[in-house]
Every structure is written in C-alpha cells, then in structure tokens.
C-alpha atoms as a PDB file:
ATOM      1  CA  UNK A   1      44.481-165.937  64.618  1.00  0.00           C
ATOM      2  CA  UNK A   2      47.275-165.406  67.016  1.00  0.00           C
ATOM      3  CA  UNK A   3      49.399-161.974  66.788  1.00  0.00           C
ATOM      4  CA  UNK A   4      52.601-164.155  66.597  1.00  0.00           C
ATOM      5  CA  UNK A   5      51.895-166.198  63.816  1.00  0.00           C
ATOM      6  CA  UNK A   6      54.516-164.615  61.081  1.00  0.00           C
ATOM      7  CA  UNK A   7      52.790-164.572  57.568  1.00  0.00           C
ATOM      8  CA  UNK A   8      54.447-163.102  54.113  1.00  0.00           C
ATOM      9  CA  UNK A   9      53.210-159.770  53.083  1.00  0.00           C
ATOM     10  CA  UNK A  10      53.803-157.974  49.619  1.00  0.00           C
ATOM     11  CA  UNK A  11      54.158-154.498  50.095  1.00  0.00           C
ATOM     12  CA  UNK A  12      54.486-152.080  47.063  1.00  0.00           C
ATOM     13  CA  UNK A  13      54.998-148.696  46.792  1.00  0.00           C
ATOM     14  CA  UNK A  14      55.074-145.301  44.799  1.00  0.00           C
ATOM     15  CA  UNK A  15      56.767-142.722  46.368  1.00  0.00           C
ATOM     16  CA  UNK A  16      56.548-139.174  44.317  1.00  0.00           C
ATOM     17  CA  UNK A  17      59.871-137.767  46.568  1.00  0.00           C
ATOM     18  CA  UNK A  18      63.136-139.152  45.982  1.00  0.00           C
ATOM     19  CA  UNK A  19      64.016-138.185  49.770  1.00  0.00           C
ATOM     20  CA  UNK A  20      60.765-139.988  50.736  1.00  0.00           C
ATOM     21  CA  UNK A  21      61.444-142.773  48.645  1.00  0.00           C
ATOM     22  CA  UNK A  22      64.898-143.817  50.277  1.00  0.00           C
ATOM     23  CA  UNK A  23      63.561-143.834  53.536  1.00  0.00           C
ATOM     24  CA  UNK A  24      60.947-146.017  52.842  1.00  0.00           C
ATOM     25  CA  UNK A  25      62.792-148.427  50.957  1.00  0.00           C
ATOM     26  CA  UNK A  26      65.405-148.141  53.844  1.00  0.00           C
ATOM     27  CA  UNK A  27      62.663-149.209  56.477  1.00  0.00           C
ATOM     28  CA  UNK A  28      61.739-152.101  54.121  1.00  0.00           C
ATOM     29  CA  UNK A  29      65.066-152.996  53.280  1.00  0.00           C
ATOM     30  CA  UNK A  30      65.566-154.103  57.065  1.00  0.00           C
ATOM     31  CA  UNK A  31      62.650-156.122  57.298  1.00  0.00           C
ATOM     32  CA  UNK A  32      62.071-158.167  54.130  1.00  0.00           C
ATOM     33  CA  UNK A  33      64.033-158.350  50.656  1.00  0.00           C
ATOM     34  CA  UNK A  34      63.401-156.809  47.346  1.00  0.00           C
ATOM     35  CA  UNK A  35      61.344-159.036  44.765  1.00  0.00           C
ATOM     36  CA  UNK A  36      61.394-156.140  42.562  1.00  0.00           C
ATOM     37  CA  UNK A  37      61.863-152.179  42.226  1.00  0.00           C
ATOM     38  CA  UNK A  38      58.948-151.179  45.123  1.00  0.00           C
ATOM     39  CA  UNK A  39      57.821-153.889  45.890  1.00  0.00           C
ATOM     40  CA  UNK A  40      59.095-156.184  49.151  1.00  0.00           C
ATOM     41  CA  UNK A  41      58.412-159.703  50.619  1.00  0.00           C
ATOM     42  CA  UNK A  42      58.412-159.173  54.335  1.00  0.00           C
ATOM     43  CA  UNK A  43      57.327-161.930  56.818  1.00  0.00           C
ATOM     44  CA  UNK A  44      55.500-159.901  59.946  1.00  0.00           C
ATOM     45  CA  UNK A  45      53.142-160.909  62.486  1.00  0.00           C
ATOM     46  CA  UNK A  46      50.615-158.113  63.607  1.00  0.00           C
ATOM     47  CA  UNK A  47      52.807-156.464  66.030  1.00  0.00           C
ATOM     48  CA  UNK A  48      55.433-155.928  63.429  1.00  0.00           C
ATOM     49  CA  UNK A  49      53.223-155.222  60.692  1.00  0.00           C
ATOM     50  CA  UNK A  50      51.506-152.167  62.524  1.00  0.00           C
ATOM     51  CA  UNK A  51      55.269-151.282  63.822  1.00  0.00           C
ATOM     52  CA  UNK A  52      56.084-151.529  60.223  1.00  0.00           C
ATOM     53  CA  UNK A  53      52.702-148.863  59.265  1.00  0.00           C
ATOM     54  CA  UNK A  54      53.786-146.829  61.834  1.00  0.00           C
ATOM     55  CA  UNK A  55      57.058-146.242  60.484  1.00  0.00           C
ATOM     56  CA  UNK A  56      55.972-145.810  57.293  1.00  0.00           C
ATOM     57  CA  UNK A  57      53.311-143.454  57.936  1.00  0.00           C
ATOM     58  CA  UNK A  58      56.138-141.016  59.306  1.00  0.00           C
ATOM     59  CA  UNK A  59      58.209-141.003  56.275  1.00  0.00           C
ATOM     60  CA  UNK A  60      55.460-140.291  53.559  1.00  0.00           C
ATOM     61  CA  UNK A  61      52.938-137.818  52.557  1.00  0.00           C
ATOM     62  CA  UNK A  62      49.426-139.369  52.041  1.00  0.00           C
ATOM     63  CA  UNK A  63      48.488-136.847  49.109  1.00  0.00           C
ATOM     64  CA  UNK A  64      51.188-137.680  47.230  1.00  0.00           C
ATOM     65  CA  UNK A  65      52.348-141.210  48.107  1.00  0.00           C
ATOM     66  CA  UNK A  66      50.864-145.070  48.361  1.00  0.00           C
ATOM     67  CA  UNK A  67      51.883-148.157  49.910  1.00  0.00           C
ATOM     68  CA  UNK A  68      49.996-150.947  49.538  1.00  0.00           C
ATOM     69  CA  UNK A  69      50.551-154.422  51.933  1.00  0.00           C
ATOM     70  CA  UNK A  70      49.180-157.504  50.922  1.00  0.00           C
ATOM     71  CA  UNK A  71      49.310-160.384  53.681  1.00  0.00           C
ATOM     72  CA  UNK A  72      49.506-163.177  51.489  1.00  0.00           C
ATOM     73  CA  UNK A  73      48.613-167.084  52.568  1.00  0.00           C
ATOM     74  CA  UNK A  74      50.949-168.986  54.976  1.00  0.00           C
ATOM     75  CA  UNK A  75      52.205-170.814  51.667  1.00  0.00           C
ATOM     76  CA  UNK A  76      52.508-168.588  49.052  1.00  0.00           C
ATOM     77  CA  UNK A  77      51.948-170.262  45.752  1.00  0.00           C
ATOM     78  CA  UNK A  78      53.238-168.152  42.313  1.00  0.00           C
ATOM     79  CA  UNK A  79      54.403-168.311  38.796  1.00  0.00           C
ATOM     80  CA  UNK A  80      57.143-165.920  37.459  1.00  0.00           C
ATOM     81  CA  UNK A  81      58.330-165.250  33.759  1.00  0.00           C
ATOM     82  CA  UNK A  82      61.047-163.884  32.239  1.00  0.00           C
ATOM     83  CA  UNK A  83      64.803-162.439  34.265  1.00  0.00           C
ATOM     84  CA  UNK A  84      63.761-162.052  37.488  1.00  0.00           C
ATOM     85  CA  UNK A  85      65.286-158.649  39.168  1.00  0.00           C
ATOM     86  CA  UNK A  86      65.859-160.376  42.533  1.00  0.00           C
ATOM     87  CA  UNK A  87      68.953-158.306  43.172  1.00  0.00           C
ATOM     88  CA  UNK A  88      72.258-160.294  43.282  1.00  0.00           C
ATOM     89  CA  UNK A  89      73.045-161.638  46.973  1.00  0.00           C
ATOM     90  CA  UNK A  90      69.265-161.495  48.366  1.00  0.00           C
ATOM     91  CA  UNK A  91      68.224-165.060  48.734  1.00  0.00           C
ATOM     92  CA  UNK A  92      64.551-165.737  50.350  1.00  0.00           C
ATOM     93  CA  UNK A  93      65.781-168.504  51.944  1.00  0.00           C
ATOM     94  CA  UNK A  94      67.773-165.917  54.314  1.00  0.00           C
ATOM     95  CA  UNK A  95      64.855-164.437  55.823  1.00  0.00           C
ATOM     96  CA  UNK A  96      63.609-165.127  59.106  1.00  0.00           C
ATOM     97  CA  UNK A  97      60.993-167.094  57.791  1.00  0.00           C
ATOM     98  CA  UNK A  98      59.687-169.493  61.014  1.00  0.00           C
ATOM     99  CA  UNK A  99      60.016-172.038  58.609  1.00  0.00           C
ATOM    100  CA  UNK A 100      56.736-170.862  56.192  1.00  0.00           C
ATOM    101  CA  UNK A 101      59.146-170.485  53.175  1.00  0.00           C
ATOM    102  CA  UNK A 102      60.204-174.210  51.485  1.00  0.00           C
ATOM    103  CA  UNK A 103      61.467-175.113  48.644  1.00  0.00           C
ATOM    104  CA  UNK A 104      58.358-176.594  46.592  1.00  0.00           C
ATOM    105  CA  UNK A 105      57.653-175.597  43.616  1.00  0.00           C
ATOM    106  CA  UNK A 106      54.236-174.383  44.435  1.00  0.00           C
ATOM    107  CA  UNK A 107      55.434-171.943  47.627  1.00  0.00           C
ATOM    108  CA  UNK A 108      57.464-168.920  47.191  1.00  0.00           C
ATOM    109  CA  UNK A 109      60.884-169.894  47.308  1.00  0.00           C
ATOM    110  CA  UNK A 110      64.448-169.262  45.632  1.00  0.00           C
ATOM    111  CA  UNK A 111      67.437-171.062  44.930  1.00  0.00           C
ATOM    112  CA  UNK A 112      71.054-169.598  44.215  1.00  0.00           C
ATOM    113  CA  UNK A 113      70.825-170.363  40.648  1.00  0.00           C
ATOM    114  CA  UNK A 114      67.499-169.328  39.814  1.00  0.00           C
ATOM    115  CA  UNK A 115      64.712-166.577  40.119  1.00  0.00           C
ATOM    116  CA  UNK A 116      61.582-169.127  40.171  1.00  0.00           C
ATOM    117  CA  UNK A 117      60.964-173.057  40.476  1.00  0.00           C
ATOM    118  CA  UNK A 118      59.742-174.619  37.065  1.00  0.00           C
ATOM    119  CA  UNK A 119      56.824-174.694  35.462  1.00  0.00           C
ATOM    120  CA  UNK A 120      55.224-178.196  35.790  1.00  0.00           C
ATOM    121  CA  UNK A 121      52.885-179.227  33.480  1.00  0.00           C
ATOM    122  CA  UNK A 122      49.723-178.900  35.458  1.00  0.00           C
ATOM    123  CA  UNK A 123      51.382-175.618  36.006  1.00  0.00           C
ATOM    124  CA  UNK A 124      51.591-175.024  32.658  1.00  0.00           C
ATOM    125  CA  UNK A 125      47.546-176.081  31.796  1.00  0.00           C
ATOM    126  CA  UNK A 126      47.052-173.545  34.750  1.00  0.00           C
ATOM    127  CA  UNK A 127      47.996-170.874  32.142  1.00  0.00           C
ATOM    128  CA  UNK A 128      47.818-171.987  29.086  1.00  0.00           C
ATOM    129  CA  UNK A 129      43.552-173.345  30.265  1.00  0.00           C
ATOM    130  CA  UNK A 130      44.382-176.718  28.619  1.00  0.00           C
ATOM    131  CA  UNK A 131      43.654-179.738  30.963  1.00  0.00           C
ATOM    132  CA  UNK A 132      44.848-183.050  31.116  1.00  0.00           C
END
C-alpha cells in the first residue's frame, strides 16, 4: 500500500491529567473532528499518522494514559443509535477527505440535519438476525 493513500482512523483516548488531556484533544482537534467525547475520525496516510504518534507520544504519560488508533477500511460502513454528540458545526463532509467519505448510507457520512443515514431494512435484519 502506498504511504499517500489517506484512510479514516478512529482514535480514542483516556487521558488521567486534565493538562494532558487538552493537549491531546488539541492535537486531534486539528487533524480530524470529534465523533464523540475521546474519540476522533481523522483521515491520515502513514506519514501523518506516525507525525500524528509522535505528537502524541510527547504530550502523555504511558503509565497513566492510552490512545488507541484504529485505521478503519477505505469505506467505512456503521450503524449509530440514539442523539448523536457530533458537536454542533463539525460536519464530516468538511474534512479533507480525498474524496473516501460519500454520502451512502453504508459509508461514514453526515448530513446537516442528521447524526447517521437510516436504517434500511437489510440494515435492520443485520441487527435484529432476521433475514429476508
């Protein structure tokens, strides 16, 4: 795989210092968005994922803290329930995306007036185990 193909990554975290904690949500805040509290959608490729660990690795203590990052599939596929805590005025559509982002109900996407597409019904027999 090349080192400039971008990719979505889910990176959570739990930071035990509040001092800590800001920094590393500030370093996160200017590369992805928020999906919800610790936890980030960033689009990287390798060279600014590791930039992105390297930055990271300076602002947290290892005994006390965890990060976790995820790369996730080119197109992201995902089901959401309830009020999502997207936080007003973050839009995924906004990020620089090279285009792996759409607006299909089975890739990660988000429109102005909503958190998540809608369920389908194959969707639905997805969860619920019923076919048909």
């Amino acid at each position: 795989m090349s080192n400039n193909i971008k990719r979505p990554h889910l990176i959570a975290y739990d930071i035990a210092c509040p001092r800590r904690l800001y920094r590393v949500h500030r370093a996160l805040t200017d590369q992805g968005v928020p999906l919800q509290y610790s936890v980030f959608l960033c689009i990287l490729n390798n060279a600014s994922r590791d930039k992105l660990i390297n930055t990271l690795e300076q602002y947290i203590d290892k005994k006390q803290d965890d990060i976790r990052i995820y790369p996730l599939p080119l197109k992201p596929w995902f089901i959401c329930y309830g009020k999502g805590s997207r936080p007003e005025g973050h839009n995924l559509s906004g990020l620089d995306d090279g285009g792996i982002l759409s607006n299909t109900p089975h890739q990660l996407s988000y429109t102005e007036d909503s958190c998540c597409p809608p369920l389908q019904d194959h969707d639905k027999n997805r969860v619920t185990g019923k076919s048909g």
